[in-house]
N, C-alpha and C. Protein backbone atom coordinates (compact mmCIF):
# COMPACT_ATOMS: atom_id res chain seq x y z
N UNK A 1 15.93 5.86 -6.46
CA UNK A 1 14.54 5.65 -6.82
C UNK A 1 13.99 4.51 -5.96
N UNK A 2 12.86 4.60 -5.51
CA UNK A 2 11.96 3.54 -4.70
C UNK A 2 11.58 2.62 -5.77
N UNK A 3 12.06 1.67 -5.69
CA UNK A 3 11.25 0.11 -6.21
C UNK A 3 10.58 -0.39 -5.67
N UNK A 4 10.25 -0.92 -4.70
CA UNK A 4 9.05 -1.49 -3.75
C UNK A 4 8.99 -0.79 -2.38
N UNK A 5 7.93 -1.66 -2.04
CA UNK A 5 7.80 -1.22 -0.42
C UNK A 5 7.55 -2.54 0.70
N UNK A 6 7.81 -2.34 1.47
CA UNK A 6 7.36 -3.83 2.32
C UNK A 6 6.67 -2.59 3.72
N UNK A 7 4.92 -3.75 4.08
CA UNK A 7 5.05 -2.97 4.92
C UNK A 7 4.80 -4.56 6.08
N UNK A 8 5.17 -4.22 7.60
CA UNK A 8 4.70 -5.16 8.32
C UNK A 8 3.61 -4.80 9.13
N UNK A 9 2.89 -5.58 9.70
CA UNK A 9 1.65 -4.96 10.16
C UNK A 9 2.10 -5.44 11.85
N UNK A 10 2.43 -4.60 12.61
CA UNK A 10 2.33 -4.55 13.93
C UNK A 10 0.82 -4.78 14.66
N UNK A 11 0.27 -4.65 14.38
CA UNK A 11 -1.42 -5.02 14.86
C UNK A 11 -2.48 -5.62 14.52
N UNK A 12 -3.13 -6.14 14.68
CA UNK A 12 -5.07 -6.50 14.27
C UNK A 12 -5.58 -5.15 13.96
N UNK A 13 -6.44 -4.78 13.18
CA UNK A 13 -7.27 -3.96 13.52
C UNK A 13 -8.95 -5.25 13.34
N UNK A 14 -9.56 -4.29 14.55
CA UNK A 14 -10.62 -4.96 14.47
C UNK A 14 -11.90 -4.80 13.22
N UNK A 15 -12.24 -3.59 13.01
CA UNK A 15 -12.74 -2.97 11.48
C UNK A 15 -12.10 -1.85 10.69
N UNK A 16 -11.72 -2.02 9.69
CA UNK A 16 -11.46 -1.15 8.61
C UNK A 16 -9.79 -1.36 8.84
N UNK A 17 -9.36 -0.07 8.04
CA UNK A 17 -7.86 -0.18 8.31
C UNK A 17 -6.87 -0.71 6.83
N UNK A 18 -7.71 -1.68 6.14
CA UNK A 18 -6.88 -2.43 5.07
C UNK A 18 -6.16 -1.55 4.35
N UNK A 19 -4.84 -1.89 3.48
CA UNK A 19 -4.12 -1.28 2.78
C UNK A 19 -4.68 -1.22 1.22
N UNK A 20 -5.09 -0.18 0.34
CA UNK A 20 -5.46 -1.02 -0.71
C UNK A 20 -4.91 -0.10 -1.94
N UNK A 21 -5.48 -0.66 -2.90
CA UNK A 21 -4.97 -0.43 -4.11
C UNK A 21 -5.99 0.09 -5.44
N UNK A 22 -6.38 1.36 -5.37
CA UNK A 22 -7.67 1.76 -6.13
C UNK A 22 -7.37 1.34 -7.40
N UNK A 23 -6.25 1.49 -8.16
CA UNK A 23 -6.17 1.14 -9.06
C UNK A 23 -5.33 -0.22 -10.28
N UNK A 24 -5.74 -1.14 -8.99
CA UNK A 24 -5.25 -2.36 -9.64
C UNK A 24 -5.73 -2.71 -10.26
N UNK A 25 -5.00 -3.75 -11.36
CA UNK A 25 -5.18 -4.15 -12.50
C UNK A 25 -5.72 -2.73 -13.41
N UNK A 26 -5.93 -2.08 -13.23
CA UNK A 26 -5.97 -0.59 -14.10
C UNK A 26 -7.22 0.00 -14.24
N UNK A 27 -8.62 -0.97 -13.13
CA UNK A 27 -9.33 -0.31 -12.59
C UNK A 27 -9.17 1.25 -12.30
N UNK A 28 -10.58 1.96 -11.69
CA UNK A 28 -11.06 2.95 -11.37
C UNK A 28 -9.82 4.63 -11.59
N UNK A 29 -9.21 4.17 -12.63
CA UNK A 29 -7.98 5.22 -13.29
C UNK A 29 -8.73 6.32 -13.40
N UNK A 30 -10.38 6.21 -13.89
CA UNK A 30 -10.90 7.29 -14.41
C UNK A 30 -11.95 8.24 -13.26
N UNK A 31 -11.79 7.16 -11.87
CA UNK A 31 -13.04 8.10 -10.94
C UNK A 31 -11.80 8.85 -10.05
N UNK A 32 -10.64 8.88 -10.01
CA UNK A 32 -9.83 9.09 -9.02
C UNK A 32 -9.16 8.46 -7.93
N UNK A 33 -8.68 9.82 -6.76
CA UNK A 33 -8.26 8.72 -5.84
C UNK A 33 -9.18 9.57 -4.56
N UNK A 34 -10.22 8.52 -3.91
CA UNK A 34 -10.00 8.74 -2.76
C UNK A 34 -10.08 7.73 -2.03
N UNK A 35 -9.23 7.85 -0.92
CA UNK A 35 -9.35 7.20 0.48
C UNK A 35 -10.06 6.84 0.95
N UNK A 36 -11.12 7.42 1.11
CA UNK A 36 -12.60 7.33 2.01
C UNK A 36 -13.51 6.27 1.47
N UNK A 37 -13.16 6.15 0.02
CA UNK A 37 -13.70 5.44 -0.89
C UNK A 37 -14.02 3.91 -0.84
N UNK A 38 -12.41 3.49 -0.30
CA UNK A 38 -11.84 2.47 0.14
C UNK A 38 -12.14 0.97 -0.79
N UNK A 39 -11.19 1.67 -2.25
CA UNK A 39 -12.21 0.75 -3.29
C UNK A 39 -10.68 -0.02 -3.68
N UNK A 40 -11.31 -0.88 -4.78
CA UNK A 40 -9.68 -1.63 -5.43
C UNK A 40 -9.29 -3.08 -4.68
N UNK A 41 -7.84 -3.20 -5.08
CA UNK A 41 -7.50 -4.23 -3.86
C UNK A 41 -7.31 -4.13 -2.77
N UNK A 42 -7.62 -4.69 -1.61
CA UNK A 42 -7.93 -4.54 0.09
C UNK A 42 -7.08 -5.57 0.50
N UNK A 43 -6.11 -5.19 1.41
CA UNK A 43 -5.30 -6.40 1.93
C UNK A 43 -5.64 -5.66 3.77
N UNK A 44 -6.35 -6.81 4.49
CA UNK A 44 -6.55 -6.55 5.75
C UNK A 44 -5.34 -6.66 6.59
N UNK A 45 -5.20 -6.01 7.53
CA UNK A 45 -3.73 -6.09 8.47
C UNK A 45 -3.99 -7.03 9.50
N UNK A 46 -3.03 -7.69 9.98
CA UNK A 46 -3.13 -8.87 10.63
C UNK A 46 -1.76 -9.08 11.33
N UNK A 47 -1.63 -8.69 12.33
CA UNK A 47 -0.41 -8.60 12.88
C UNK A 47 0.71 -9.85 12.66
N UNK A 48 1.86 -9.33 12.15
CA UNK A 48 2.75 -10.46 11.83
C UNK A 48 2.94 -10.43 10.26
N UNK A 49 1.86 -10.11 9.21
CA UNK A 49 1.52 -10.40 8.17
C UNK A 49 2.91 -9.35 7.05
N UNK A 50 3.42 -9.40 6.66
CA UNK A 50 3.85 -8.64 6.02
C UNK A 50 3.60 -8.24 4.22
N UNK A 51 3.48 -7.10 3.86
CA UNK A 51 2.99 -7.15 2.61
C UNK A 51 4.42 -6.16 1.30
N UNK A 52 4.70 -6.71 0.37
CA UNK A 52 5.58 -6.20 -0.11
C UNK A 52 5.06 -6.03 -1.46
N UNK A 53 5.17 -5.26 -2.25
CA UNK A 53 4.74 -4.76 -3.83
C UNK A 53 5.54 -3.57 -4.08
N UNK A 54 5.88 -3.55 -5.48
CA UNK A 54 6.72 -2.01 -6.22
C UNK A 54 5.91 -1.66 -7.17
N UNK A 55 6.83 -0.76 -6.89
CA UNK A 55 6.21 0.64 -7.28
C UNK A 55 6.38 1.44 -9.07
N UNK A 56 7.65 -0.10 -9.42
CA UNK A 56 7.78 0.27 -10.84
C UNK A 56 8.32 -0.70 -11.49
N UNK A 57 8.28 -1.26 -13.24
CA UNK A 57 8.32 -2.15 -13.61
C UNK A 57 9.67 -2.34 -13.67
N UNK A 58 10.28 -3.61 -14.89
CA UNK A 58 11.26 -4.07 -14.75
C UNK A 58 12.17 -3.16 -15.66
N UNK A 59 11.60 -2.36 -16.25
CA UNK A 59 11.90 -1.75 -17.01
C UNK A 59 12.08 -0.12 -16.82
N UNK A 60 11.71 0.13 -15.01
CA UNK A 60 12.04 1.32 -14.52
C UNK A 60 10.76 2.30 -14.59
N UNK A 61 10.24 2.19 -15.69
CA UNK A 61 8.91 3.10 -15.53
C UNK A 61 7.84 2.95 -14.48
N UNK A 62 7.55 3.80 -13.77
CA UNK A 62 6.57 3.87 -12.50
C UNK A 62 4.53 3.39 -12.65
N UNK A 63 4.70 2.11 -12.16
CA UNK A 63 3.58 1.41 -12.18
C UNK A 63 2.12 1.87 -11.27
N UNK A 64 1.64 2.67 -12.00
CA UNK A 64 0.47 3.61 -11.43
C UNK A 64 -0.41 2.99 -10.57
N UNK A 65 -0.60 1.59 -10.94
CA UNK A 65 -1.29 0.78 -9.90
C UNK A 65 -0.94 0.58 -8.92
N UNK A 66 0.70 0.81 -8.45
CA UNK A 66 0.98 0.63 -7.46
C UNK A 66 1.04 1.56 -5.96
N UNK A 67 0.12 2.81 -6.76
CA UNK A 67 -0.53 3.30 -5.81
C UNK A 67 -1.48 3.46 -4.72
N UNK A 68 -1.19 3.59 -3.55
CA UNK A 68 -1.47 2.59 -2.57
C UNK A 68 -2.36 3.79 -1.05
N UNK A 69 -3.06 3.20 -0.48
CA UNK A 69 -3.54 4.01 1.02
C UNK A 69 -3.87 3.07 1.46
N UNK A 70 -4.56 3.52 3.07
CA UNK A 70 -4.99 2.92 4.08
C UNK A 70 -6.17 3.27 4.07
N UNK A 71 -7.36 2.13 4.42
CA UNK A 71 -8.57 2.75 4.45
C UNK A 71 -9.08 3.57 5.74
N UNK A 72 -9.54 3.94 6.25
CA UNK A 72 -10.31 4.68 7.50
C UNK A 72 -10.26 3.44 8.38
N UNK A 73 -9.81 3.39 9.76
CA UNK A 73 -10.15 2.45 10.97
C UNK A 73 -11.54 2.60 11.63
N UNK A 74 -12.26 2.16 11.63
CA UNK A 74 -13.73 2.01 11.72
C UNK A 74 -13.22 2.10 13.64
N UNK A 75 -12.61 0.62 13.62
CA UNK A 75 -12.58 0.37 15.27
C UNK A 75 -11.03 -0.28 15.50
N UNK A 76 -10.34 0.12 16.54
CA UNK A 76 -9.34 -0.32 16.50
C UNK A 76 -7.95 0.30 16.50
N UNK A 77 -6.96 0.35 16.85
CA UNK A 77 -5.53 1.13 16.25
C UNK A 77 -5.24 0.27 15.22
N UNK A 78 -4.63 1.00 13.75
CA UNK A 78 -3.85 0.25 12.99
C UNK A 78 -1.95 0.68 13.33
N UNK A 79 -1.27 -0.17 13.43
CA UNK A 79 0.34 -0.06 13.74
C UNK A 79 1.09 -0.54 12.68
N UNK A 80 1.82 0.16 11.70
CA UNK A 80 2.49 -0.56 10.59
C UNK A 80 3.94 0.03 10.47
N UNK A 81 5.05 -0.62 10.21
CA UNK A 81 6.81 -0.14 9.62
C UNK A 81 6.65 -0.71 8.68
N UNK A 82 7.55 0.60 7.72
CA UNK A 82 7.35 0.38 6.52
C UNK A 82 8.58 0.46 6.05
N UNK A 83 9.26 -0.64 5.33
CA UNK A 83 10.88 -0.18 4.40
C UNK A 83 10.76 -0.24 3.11
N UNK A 84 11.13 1.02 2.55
CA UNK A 84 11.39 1.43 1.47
C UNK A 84 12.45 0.91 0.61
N UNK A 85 12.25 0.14 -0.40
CA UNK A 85 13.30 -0.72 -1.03
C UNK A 85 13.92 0.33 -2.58
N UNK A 86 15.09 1.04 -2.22
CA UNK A 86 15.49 1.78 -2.94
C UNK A 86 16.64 1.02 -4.67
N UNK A 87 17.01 1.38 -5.26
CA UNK A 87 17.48 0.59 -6.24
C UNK A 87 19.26 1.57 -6.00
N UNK A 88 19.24 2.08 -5.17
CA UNK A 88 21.01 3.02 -5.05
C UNK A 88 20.83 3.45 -3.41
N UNK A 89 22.07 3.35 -3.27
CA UNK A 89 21.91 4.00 -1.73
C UNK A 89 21.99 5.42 -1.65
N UNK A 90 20.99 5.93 -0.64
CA UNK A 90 21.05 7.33 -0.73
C UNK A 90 22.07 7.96 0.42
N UNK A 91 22.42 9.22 -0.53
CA UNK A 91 23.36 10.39 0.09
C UNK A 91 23.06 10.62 1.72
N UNK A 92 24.07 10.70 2.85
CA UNK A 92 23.57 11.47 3.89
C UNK A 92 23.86 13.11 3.87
């Protein structure tokens, strides 16, 4: 199971691009999800910056807020690696 995520931001973007979070704190649950929208918490990318949050509580159940996109790049490339912080190692 995925517990968090870390992502690092390889680039600037110059407009748009941020990672965000429509439904933090338990906001906008009821308009949906879109992308385009680009609503919630906004964390801008900034090369170097790294951002880490999970995906489920301490208690294992999956934390809906911690659903997550990228907004639209207005201007700019956005470049990001992302590691997936698993709680078991997976099978090859």
């Amino acid at each position: 199971m995925q517990i968090a995520s870390f992502l690092l931001y390889l680039s600037d973007v110059k407009e748009g691009g941020e990672t965000m979070f429509p439904f933090e704190s338990g906001l906008n649950m009821d308009v949906g999800y879109d992308y385009k929208k680009c609503i919630g918490l906004k964390v801008k990318p900034r090369q170097g910056d790294g951002l880490l949050f999970y995906s489920v509580f301490a208690n294992g159940t999956i934390d809906q807020a911690s659903l997550h996109g990228s907004c639209p790049v207005i201007e700019g490339e956005k470049w990001v690696a992302t590691k997936w912080i698993r709680d078991q190692d997976q099978e090859e």
